[in-house]
C-alpha atoms as a PDB file:
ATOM      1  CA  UNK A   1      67.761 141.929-105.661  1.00  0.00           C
ATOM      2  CA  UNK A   2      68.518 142.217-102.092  1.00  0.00           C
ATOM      3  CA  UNK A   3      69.971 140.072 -99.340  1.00  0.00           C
ATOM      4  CA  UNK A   4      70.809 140.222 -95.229  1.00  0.00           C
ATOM      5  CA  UNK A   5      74.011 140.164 -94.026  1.00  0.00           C
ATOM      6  CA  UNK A   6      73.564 137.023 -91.713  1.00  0.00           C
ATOM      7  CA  UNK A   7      76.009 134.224 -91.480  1.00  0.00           C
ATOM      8  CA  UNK A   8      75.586 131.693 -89.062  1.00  0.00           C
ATOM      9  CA  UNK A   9      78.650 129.403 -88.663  1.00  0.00           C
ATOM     10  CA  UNK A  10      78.803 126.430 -85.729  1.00  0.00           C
ATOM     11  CA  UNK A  11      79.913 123.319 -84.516  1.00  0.00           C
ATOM     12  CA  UNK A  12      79.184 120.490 -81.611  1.00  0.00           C
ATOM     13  CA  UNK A  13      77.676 117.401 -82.037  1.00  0.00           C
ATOM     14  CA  UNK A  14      75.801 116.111 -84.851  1.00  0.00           C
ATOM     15  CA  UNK A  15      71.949 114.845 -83.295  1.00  0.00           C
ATOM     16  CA  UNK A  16      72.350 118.447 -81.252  1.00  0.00           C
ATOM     17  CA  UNK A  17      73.494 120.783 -84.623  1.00  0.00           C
ATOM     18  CA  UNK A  18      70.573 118.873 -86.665  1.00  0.00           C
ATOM     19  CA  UNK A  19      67.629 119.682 -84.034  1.00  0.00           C
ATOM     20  CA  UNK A  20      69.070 123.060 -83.660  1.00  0.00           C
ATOM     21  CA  UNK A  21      68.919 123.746 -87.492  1.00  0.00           C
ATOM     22  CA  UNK A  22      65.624 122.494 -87.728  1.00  0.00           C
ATOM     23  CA  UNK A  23      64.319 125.158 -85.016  1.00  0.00           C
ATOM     24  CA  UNK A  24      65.889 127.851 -86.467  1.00  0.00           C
ATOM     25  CA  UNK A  25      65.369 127.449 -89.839  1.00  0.00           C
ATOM     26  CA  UNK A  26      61.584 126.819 -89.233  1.00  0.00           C
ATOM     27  CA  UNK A  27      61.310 130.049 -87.295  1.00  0.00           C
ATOM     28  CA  UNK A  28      60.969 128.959 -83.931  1.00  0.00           C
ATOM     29  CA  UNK A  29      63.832 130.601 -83.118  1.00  0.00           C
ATOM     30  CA  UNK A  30      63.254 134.108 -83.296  1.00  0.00           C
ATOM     31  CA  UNK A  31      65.597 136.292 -81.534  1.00  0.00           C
ATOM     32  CA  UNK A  32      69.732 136.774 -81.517  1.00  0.00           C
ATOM     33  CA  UNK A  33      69.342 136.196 -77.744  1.00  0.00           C
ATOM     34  CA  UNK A  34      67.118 133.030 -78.016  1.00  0.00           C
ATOM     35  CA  UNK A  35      69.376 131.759 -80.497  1.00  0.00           C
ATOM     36  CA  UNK A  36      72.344 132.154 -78.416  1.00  0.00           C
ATOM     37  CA  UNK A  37      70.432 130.356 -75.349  1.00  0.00           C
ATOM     38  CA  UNK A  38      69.443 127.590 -77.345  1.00  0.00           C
ATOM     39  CA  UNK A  39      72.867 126.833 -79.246  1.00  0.00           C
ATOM     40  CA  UNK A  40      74.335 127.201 -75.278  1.00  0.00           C
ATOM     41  CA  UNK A  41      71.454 124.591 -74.187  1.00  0.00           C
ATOM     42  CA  UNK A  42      72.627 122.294 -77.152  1.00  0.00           C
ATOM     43  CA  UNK A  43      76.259 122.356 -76.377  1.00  0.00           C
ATOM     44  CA  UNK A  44      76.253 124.107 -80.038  1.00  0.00           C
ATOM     45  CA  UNK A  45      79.326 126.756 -80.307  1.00  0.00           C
ATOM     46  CA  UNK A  46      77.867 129.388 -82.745  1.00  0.00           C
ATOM     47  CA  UNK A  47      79.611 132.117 -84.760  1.00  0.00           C
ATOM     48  CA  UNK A  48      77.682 134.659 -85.590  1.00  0.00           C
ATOM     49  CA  UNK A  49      78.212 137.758 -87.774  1.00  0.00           C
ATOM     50  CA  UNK A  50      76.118 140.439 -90.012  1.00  0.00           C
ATOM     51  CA  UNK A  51      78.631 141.561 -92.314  1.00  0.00           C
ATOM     52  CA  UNK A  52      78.566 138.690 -95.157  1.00  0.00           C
ATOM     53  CA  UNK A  53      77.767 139.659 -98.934  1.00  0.00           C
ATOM     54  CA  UNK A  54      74.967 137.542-100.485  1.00  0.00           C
ATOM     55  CA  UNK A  55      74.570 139.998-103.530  1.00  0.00           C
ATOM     56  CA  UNK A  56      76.270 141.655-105.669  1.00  0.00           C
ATOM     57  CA  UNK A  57      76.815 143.638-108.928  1.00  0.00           C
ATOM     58  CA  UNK A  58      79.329 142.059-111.646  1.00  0.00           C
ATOM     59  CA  UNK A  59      78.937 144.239-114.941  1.00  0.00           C
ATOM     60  CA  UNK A  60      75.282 144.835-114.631  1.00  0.00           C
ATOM     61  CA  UNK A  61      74.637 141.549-113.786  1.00  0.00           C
ATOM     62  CA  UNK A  62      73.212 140.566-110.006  1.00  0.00           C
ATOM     63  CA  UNK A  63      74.465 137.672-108.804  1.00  0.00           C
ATOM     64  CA  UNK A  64      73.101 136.260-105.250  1.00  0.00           C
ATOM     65  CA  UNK A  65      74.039 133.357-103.413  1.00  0.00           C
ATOM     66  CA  UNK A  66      73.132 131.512-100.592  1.00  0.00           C
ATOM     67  CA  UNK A  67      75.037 128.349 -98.444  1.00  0.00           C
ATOM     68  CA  UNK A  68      74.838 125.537 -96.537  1.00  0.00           C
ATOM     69  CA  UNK A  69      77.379 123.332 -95.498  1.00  0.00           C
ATOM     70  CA  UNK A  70      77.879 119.720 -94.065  1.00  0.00           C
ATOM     71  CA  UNK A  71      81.089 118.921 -92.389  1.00  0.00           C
ATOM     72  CA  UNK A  72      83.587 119.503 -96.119  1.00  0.00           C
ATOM     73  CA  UNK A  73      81.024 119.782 -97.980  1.00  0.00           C
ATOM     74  CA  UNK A  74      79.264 123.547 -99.172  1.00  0.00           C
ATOM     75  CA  UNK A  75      76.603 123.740-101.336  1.00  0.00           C
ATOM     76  CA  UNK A  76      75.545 126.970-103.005  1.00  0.00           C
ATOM     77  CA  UNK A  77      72.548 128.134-104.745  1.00  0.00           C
ATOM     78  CA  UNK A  78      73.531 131.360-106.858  1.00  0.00           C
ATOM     79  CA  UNK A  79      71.240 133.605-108.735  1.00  0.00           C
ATOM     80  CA  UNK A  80      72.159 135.857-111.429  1.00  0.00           C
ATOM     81  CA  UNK A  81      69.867 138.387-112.824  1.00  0.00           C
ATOM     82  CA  UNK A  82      69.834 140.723-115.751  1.00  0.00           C
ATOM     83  CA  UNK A  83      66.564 143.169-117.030  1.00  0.00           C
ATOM     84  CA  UNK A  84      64.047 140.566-118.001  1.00  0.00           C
ATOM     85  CA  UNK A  85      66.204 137.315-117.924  1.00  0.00           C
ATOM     86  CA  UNK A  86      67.457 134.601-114.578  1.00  0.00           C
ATOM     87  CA  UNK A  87      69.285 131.797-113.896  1.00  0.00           C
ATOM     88  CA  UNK A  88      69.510 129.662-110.805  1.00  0.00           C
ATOM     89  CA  UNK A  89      72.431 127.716-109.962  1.00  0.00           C
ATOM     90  CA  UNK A  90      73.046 125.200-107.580  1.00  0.00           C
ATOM     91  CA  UNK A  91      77.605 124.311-106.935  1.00  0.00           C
ATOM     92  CA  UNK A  92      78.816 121.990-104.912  1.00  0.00           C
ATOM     93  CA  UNK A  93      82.408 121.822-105.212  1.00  0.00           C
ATOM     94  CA  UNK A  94      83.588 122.165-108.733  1.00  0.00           C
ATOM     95  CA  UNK A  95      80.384 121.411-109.839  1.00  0.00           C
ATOM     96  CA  UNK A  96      77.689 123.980-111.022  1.00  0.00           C
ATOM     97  CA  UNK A  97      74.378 122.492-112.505  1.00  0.00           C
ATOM     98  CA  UNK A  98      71.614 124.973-114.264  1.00  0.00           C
ATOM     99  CA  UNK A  99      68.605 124.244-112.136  1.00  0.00           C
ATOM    100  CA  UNK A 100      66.027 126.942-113.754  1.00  0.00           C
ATOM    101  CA  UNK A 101      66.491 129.991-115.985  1.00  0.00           C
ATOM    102  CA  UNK A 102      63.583 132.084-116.997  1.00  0.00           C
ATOM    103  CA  UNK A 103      62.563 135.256-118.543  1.00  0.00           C
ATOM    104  CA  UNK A 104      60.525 138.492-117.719  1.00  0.00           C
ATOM    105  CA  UNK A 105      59.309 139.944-114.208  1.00  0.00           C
ATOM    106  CA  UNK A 106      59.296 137.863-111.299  1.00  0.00           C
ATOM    107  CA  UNK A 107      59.910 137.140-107.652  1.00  0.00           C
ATOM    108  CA  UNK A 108      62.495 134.792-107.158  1.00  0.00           C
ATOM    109  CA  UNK A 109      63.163 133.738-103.267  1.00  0.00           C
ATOM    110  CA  UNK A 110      66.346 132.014-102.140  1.00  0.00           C
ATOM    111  CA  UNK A 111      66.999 131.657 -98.441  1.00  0.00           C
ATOM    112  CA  UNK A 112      65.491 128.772 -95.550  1.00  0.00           C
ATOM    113  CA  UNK A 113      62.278 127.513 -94.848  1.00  0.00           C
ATOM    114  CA  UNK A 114      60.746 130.372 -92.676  1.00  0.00           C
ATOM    115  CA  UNK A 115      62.100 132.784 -95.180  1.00  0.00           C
ATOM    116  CA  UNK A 116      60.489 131.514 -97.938  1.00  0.00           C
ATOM    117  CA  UNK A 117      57.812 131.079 -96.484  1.00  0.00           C
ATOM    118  CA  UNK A 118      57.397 134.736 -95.001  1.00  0.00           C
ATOM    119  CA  UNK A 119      58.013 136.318 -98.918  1.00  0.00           C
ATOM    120  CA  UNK A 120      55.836 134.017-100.459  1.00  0.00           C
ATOM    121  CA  UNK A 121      53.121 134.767 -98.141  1.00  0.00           C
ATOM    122  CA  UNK A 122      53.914 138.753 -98.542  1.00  0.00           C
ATOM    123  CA  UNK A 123      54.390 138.394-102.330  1.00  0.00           C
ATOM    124  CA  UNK A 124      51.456 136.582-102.481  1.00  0.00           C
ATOM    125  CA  UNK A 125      48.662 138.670-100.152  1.00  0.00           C
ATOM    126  CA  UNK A 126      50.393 142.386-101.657  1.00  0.00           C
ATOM    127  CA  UNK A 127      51.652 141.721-105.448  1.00  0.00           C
ATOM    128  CA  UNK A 128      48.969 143.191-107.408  1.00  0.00           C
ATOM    129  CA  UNK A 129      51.118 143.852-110.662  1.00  0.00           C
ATOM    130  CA  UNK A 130      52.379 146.850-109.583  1.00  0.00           C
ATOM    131  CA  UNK A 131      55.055 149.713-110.179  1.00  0.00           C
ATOM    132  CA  UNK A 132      58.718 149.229-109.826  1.00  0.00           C
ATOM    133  CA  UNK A 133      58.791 151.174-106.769  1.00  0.00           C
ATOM    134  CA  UNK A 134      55.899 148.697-105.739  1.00  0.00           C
ATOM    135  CA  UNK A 135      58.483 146.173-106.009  1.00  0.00           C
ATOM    136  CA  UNK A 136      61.108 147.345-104.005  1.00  0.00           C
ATOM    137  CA  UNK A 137      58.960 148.505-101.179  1.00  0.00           C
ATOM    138  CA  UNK A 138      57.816 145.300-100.859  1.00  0.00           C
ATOM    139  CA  UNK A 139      61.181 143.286-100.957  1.00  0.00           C
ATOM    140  CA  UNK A 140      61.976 145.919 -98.031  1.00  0.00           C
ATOM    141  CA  UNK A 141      58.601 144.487 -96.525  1.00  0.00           C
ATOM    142  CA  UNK A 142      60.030 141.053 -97.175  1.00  0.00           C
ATOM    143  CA  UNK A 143      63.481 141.618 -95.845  1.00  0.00           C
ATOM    144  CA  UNK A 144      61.847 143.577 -92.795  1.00  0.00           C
ATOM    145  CA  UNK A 145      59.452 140.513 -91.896  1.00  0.00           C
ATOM    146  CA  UNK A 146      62.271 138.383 -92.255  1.00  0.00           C
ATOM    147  CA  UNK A 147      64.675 139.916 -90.217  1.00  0.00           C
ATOM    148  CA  UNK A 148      61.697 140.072 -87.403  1.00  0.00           C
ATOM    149  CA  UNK A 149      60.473 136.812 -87.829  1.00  0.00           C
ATOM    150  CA  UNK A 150      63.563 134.434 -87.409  1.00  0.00           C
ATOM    151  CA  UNK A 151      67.325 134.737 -85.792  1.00  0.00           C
ATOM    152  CA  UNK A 152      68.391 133.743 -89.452  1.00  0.00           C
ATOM    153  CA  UNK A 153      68.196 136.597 -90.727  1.00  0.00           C
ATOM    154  CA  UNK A 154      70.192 140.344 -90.113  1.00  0.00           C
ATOM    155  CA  UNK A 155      68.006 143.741 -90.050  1.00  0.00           C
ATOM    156  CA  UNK A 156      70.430 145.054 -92.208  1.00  0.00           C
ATOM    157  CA  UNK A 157      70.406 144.133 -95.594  1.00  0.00           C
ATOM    158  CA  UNK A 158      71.796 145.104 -99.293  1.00  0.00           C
ATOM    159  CA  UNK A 159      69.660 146.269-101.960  1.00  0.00           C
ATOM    160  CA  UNK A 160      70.565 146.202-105.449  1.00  0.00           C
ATOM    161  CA  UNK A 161      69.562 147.323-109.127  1.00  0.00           C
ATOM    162  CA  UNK A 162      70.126 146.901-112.588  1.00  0.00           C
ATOM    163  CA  UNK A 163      69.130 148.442-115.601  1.00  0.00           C
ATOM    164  CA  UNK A 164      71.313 145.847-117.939  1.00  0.00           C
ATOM    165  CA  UNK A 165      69.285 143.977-120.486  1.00  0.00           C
ATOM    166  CA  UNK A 166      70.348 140.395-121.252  1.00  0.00           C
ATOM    167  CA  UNK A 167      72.064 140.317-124.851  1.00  0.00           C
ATOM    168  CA  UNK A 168      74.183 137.627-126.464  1.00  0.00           C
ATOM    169  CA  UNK A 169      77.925 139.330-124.232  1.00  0.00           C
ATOM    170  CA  UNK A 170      76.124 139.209-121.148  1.00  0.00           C
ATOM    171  CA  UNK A 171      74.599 135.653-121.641  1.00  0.00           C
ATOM    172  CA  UNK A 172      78.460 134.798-121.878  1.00  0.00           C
ATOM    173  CA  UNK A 173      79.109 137.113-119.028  1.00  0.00           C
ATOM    174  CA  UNK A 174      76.570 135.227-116.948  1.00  0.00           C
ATOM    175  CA  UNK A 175      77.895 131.654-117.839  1.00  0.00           C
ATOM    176  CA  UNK A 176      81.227 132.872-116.654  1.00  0.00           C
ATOM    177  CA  UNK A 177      79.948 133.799-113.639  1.00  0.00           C
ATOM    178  CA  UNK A 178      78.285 130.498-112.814  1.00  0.00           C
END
């Protein structure tokens, strides 16, 4: 599992922060400066900082998370991953609703538009069944792109592993967590 460091917080007016969002988070931004310049164009105040956990390790378990907010509101999409098993998430408030759980090997991409788009397309053109270490290297490749490709996302990122298999304790484990 792995995840930047990138947290974008800001605030002006509405029409302006909604036409702003869309260009970033369809990659026309690209650049910290250009996304600076534009949020200064749009009257847009922006807080910007690289040091914000989206994954972690609880017990062998991965959890991930990702956020948007509107005004009060913050919604969350969280991932939690154990050998062989998933489960996505999505909270809003107090509220946490099972939106997919699966089982076995797979790519799972959280994150914006451009990012998703940018893994998918890597995933999709490189993924030929491979090792492990084939796997990793290319979530780096993912994470690299990323981080080149869009303002959203930080060069730095976390990179995490477990070895823990999914049995009944960590089933409860994981519906704690959520």
């Amino acid at each position: 599992m792995a995840g930047d460091l990138r947290e974008i917080l800001m605030k002006g007016p509405d029409a302006a922060m909604c036409g702003f969002e869309q260009e970033l988070y369809s990659g026309q931004i690209r650049t910290e400066s250009d996304l600076r310049e534009r949020a200064a164009e749009r009257g847009i105040i922006l807080l910007l900082r690289d040091d914000k956990c989206k994954v972690s390790d609880h017990e062998g378990i991965l959890i991930g998370e990702v956020a948007e907010s509107e005004g009060a509101t913050v919604r969350k999409r969280r991932l939690c991953v154990t050998c062989g098993t998933y489960a996505i998430v999505d909270i809003t408030g107090d509220e946490a609703i099972l939106k997919q759980e699966g089982q076995g090997s797979t790519f799972v991409v959280l994150g914006n538009e451009v990012t998703k788009r940018i893994a998918h397309g890597l995933i999709r053109s490189e993924w030929k069944n491979g090792t492990f270490p084939d796997a990793v290297r290319l979530i780096i490749r993912i994470m690299n792109a990323a981080a080149s490709s869009t303002a959203s996302v930080s060069s730095a990122f976390t990179i995490l592993q477990t070895q823990k298999k999914a049995d009944h304790e960590t089933m409860e484990i994981m519906k704690k967590k959520i």
